[in-house]
N, C-alpha and C. Protein backbone atom coordinates (compact mmCIF):
# COMPACT_ATOMS: atom_id res chain seq x y z
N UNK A 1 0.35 -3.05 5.27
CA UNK A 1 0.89 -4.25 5.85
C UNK A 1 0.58 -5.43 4.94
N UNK A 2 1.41 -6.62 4.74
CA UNK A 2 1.31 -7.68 4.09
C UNK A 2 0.49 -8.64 4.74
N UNK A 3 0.01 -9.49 4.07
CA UNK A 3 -0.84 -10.54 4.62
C UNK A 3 0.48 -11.43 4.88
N UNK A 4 -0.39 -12.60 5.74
CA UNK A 4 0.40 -13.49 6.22
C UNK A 4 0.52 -14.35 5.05
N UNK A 5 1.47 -15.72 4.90
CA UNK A 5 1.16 -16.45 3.96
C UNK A 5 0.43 -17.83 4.43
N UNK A 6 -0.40 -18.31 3.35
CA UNK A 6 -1.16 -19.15 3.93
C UNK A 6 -0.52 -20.23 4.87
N UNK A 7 0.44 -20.79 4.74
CA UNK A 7 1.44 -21.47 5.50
C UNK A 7 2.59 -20.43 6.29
N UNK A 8 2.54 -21.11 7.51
CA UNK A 8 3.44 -20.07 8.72
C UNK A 8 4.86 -21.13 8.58
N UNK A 9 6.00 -20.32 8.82
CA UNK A 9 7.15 -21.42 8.74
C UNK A 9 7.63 -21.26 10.45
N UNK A 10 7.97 -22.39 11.01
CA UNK A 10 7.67 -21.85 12.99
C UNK A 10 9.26 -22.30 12.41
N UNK A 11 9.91 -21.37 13.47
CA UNK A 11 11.64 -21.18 13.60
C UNK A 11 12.27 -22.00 14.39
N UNK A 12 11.25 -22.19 15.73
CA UNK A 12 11.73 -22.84 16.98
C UNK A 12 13.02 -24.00 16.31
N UNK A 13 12.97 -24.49 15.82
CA UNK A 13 14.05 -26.00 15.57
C UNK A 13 14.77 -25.30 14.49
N UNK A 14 15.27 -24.42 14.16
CA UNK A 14 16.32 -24.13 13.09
C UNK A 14 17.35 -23.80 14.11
N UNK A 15 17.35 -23.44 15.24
CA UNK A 15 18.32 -23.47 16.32
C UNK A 15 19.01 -24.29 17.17
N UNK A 16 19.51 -23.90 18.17
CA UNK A 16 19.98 -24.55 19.21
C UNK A 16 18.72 -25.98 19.77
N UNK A 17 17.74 -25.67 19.85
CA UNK A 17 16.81 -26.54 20.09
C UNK A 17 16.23 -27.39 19.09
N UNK A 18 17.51 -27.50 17.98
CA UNK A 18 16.98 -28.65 17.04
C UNK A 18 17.45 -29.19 15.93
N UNK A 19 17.81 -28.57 14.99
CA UNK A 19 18.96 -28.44 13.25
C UNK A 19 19.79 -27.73 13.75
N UNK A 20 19.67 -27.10 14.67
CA UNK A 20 21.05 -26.24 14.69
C UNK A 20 21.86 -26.06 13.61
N UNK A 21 21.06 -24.99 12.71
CA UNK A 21 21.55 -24.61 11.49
C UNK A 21 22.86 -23.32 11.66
N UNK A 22 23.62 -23.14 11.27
CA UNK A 22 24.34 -22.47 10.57
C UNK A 22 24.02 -21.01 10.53
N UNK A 23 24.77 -19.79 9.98
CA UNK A 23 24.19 -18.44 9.89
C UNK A 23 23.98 -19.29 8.15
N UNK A 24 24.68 -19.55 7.56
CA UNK A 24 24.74 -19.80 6.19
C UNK A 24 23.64 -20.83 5.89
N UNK A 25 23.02 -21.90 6.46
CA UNK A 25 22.22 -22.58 6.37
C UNK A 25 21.27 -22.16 7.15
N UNK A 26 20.81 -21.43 7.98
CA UNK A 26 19.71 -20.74 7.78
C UNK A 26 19.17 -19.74 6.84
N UNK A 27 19.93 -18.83 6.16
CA UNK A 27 20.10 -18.37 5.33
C UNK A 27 19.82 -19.40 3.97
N UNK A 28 20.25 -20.42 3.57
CA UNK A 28 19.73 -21.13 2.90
C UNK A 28 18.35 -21.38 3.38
N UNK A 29 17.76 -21.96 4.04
CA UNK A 29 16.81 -22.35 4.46
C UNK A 29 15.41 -21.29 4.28
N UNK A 30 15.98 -19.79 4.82
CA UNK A 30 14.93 -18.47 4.72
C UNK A 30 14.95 -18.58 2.51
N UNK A 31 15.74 -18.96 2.01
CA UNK A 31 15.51 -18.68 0.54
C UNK A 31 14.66 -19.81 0.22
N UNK A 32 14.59 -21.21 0.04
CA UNK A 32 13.96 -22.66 0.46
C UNK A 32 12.55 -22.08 0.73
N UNK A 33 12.89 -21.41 1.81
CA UNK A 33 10.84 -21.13 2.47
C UNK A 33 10.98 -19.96 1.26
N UNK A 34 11.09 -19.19 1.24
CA UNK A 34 9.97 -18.45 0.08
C UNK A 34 10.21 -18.71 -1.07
N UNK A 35 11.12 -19.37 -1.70
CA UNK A 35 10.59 -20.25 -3.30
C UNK A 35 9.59 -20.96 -3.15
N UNK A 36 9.25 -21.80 -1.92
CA UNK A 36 7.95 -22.57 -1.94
C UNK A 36 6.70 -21.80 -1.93
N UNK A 37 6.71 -20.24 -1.67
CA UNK A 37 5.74 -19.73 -1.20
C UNK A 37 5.31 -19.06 -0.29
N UNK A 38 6.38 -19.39 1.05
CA UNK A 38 6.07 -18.77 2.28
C UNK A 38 6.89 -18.25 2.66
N UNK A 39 6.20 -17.05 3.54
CA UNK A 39 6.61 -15.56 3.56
C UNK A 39 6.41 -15.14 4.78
N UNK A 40 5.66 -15.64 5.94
CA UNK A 40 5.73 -15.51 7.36
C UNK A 40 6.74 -16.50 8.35
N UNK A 41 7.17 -15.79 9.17
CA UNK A 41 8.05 -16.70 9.72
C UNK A 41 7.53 -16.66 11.34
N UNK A 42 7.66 -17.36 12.17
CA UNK A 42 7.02 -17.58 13.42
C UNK A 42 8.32 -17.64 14.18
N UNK A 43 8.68 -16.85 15.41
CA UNK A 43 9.36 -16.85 16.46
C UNK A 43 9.13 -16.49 17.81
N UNK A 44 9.61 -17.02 18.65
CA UNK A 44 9.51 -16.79 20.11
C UNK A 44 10.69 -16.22 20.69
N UNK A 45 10.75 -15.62 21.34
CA UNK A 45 12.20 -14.97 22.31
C UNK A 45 12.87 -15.89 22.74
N UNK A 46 12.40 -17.07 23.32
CA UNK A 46 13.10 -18.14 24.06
C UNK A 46 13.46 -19.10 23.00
N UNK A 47 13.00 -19.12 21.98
CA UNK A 47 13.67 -20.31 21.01
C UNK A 47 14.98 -20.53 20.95
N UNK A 48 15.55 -21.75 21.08
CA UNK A 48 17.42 -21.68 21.19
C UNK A 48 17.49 -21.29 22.14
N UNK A 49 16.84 -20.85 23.52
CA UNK A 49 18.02 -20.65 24.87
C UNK A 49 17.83 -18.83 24.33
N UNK A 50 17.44 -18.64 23.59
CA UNK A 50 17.21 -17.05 23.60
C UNK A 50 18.13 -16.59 22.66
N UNK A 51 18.42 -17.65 21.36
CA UNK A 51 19.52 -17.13 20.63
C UNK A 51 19.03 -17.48 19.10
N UNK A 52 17.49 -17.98 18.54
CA UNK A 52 17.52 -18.23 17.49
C UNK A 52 16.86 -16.91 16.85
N UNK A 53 16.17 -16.15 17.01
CA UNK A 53 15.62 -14.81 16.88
C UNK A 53 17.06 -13.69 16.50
N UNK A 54 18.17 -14.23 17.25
CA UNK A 54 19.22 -13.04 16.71
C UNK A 54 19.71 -13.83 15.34
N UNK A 55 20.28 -14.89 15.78
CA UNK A 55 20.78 -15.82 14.63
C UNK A 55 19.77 -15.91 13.11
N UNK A 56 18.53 -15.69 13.24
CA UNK A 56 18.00 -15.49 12.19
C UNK A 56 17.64 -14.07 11.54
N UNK A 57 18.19 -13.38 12.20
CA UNK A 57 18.52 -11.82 11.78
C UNK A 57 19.86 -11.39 11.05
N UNK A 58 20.39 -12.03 11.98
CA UNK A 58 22.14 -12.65 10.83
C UNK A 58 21.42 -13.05 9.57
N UNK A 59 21.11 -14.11 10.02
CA UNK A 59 20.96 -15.12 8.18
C UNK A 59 20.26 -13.90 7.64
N UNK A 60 18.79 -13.46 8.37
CA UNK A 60 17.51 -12.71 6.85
C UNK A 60 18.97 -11.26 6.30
N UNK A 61 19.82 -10.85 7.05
CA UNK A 61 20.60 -9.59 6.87
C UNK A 61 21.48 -10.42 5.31
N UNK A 62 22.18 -11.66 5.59
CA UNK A 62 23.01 -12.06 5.18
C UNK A 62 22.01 -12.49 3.36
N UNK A 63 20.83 -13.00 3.44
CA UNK A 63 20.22 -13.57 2.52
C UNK A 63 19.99 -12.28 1.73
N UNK A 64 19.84 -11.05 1.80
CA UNK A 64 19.74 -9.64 0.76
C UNK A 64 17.68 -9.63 0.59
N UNK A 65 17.51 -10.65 1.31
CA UNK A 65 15.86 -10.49 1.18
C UNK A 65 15.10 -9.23 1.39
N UNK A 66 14.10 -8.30 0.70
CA UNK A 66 13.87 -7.20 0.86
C UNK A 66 12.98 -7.44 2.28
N UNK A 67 13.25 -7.04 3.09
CA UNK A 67 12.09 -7.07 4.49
C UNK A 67 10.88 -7.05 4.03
N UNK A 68 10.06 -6.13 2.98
CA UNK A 68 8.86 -5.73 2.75
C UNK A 68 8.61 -7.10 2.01
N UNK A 69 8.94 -8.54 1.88
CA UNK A 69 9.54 -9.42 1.39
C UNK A 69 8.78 -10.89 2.17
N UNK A 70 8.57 -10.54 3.64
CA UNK A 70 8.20 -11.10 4.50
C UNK A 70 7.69 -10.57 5.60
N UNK A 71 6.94 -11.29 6.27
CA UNK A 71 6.34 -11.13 7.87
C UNK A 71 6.97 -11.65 8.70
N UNK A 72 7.06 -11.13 10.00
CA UNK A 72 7.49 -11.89 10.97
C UNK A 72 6.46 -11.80 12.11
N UNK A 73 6.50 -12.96 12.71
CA UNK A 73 5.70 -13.37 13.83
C UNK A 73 6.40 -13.66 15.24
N UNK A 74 6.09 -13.23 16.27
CA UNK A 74 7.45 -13.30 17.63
C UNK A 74 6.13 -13.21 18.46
N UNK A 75 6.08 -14.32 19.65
CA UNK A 75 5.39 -14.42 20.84
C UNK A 75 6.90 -14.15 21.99
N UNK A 76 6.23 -13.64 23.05
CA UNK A 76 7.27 -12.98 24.61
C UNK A 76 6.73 -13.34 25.12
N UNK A 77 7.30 -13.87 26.78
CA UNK A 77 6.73 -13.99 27.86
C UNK A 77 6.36 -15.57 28.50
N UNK A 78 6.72 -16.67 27.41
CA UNK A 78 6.71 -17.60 27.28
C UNK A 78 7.76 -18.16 28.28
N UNK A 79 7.56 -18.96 29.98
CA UNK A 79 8.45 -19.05 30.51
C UNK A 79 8.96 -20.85 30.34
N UNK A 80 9.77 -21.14 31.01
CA UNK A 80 10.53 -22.64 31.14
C UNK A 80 10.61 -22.95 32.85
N UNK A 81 9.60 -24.12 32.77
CA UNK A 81 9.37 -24.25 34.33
C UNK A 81 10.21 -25.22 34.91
């Protein structure tokens, strides 16, 4: 297993809940974070209304990034009161 990278990149606002980026500009954005260095990415199930976790599976599919490439980080269970 890979280590994390010293800096976590949190996803929550590349979605619906914030930049509401693009499949293509997230995809830009996943290349952006690891030229700088970082290689973990932080997600929650509920981020975006429950839609930025797929949408950034589009982009990492679309970017040709090798998976073994990066970490991913995903918390569940997180409700909206």
């Amino acid at each position: 297993m890979s280590n994390y990278s010293r800096i976590i990149a949190g996803c929550m606002s590349w979605g619906n809940w914030g930049k509401q980026l693009s499949t293509d500009e997230m995809t830009g954005q996943l290349n952006v974070t690891l030229e700088a260095g970082i290689t973990t990415f932080d997600h929650a199930d509920i981020y975006g209304d429950y839609t930025t976790e797929a949408q950034f599976g589009k982009a990492f599919i679309q970017s040709k990034i090798a998976r073994e490439d990066i970490q991913l980080i995903s918390k569940c269970g997180i409700q909206l009161v």
